[in-house]
Protein backbone atom coordinates (compact mmCIF):
# COMPACT_ATOMS: atom_id res chain seq x y z
CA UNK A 1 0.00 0.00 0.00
CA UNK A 2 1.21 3.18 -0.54
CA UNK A 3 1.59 6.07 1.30
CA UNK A 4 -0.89 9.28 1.06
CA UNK A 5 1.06 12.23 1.01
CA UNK A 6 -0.25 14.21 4.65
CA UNK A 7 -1.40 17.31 2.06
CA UNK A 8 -3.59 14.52 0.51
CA UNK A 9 -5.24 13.10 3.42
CA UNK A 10 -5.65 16.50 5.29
CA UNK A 11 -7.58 17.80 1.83
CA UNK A 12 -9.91 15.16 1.91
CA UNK A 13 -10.50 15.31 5.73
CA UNK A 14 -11.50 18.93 4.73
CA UNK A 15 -14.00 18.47 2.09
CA UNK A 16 -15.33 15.58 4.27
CA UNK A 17 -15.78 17.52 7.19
CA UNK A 18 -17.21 20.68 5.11
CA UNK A 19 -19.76 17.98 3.82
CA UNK A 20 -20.31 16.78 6.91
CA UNK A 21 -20.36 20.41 8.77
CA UNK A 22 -21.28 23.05 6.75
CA UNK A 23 -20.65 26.36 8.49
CA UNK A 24 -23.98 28.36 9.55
CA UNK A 25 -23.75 31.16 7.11
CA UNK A 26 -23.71 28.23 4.48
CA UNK A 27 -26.62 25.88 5.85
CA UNK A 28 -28.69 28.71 5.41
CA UNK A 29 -27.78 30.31 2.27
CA UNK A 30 -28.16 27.24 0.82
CA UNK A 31 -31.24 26.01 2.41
CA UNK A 32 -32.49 29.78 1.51
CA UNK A 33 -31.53 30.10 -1.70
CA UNK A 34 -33.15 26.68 -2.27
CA UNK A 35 -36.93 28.06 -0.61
CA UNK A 36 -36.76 31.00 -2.51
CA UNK A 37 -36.13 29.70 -6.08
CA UNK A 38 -38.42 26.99 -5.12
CA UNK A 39 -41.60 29.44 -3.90
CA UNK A 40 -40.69 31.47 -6.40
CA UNK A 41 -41.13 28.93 -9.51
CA UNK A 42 -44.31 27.45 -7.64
CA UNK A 43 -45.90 30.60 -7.61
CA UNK A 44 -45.81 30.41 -11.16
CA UNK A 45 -47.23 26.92 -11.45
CA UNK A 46 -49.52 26.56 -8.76
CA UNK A 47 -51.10 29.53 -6.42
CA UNK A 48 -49.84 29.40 -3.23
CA UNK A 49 -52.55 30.32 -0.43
CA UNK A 50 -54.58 31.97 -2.64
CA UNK A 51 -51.30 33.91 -4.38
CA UNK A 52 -49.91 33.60 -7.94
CA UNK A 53 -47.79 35.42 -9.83
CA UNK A 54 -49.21 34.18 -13.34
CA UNK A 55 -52.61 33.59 -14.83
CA UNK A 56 -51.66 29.70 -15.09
CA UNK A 57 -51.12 29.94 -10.96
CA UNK A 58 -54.60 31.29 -10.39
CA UNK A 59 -56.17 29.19 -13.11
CA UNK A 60 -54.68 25.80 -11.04
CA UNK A 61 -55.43 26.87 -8.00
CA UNK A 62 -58.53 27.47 -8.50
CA UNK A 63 -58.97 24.25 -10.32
CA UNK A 64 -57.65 21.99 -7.12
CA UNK A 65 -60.09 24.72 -4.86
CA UNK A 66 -62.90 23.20 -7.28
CA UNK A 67 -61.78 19.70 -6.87
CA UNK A 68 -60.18 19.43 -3.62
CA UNK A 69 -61.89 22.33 -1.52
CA UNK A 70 -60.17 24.64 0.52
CA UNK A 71 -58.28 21.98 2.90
CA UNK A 72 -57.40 19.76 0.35
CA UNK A 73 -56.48 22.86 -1.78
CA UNK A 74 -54.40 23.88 1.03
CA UNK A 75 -52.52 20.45 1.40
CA UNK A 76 -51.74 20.14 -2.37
CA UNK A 77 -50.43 23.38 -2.87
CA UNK A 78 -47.56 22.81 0.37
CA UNK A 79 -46.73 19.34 -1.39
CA UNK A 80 -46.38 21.16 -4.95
CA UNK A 81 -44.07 23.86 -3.04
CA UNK A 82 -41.73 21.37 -1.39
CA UNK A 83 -40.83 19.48 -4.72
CA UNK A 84 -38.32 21.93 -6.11
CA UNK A 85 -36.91 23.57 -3.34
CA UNK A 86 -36.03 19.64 -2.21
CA UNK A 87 -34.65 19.18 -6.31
CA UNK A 88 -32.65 22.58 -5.79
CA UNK A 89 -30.77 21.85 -2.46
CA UNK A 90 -29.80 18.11 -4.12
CA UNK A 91 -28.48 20.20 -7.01
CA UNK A 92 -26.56 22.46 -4.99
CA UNK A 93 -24.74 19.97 -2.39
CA UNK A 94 -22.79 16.76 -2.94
CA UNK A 95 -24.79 13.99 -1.89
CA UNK A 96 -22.69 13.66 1.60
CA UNK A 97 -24.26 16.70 2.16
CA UNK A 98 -27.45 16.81 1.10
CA UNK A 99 -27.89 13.81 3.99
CA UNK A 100 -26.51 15.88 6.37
CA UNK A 101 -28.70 18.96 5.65
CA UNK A 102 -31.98 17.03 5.47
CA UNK A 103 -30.88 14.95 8.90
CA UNK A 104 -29.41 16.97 11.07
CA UNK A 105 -30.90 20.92 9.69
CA UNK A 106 -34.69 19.97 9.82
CA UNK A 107 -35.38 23.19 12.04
CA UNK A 108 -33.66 25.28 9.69
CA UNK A 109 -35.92 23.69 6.96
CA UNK A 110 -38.59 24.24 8.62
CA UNK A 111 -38.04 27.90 9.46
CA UNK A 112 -37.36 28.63 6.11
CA UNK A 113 -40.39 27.36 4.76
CA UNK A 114 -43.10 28.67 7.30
CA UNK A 115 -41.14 32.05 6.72
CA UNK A 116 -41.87 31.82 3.08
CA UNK A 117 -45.57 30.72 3.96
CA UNK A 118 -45.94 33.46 6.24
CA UNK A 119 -44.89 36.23 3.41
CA UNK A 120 -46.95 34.46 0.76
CA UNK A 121 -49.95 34.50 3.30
CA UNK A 122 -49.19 38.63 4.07
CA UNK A 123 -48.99 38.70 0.16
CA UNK A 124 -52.07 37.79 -0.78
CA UNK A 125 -55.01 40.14 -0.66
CA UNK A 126 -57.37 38.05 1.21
CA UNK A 127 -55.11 37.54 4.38
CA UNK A 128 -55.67 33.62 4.65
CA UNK A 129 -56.16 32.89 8.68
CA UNK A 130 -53.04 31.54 10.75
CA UNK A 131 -54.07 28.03 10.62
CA UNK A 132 -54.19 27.93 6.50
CA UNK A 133 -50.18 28.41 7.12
CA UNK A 134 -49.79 26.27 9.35
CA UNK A 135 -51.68 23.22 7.18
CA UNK A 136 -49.91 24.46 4.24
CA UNK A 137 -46.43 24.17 6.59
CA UNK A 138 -46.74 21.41 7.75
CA UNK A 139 -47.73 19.51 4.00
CA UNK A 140 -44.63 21.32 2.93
CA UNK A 141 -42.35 20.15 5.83
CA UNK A 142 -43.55 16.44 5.38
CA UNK A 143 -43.02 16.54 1.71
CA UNK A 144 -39.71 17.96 1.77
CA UNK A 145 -38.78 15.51 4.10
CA UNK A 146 -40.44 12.66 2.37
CA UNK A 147 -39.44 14.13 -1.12
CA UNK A 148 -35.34 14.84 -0.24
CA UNK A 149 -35.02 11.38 1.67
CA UNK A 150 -36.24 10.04 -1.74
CA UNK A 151 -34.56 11.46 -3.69
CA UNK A 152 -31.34 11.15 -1.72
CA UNK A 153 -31.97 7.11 -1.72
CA UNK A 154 -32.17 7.18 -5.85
CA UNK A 155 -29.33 9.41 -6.15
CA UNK A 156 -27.57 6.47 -4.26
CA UNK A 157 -28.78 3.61 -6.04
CA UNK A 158 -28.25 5.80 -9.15
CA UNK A 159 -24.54 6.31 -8.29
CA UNK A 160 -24.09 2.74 -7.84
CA UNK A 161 -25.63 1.18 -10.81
CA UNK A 162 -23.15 3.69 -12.75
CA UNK A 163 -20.49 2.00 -10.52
């Protein structure tokens, strides 16, 4: 066997440990940056308690209201919201990672995403009440969590069928 060079082994135990330990500044830039893109395109898509920023958003929202009602309205439009934010943070970190954000950062998650259901909700015209947010947070939360652990397990078996 031959010998790592010490610059080597103390570059990988660096990267490792970055994985593994992200500084704070970085958990939530990333975790941020990952809610925002990921409201942002829904909006588009879907309306989000009652707000859209396109006529395709309203038109689908009110489509689901018609189908769903105003609960089950409430609950699709948290699971539509967690998909890409979920996608975007896998983009963004290396696998190693993306486990450790979605394990160990789940407050940070969360706070991210009720804070982007909260401005959505003061958004919209017709001030949805508190509970609406807090249904639509917590069919977010669970998705995301559902959703990254998911996708984290096919990136996996992806990775090793490549192998």
């Amino acid at each position: 066997m031959k010998h790592v060079p010490d610059i080597t082994r103390e570059n990988i135990y660096n990267r490792i440990k970055a994985d593994l330990c992200p500084s704070r500044p970085a958990v939530h830039a990333k975790i941020g940056f990952s809610v925002a893109l990921g409201g942002l395109i829904s909006l588009f898509l879907c309306g989000q308690l009652g707000f859209g920023l396109s006529n395709l958003a309203l038109r689908v929202h009110h489509q689901i209201m018609d189908v769903a009602g105003f609960l089950g309205c409430t609950v699709v439009c948290g699971i539509l919201f967690a998909l890409v934010p979920a996608i975007t943070l896998r983009i963004i970190s290396s696998p190693l990672q993306f486990k450790a954000l979605i394990r160990n950062e789940w407050k940070a998650l969360s706070g991210w995403i009720l804070l982007f259901g909260g401005i959505i909700a003061y958004m919209n015209n017709d001030a949805d009440p508190m509970w609406t947010v807090f249904v639509w947070g917590i069919a977010a939360i669970s998705s995301f969590e559902i959703f990254s652990n998911a996708l984290y397990k096919v990136t996996i078996l992806w990775r090793r069928a490549a192998a």
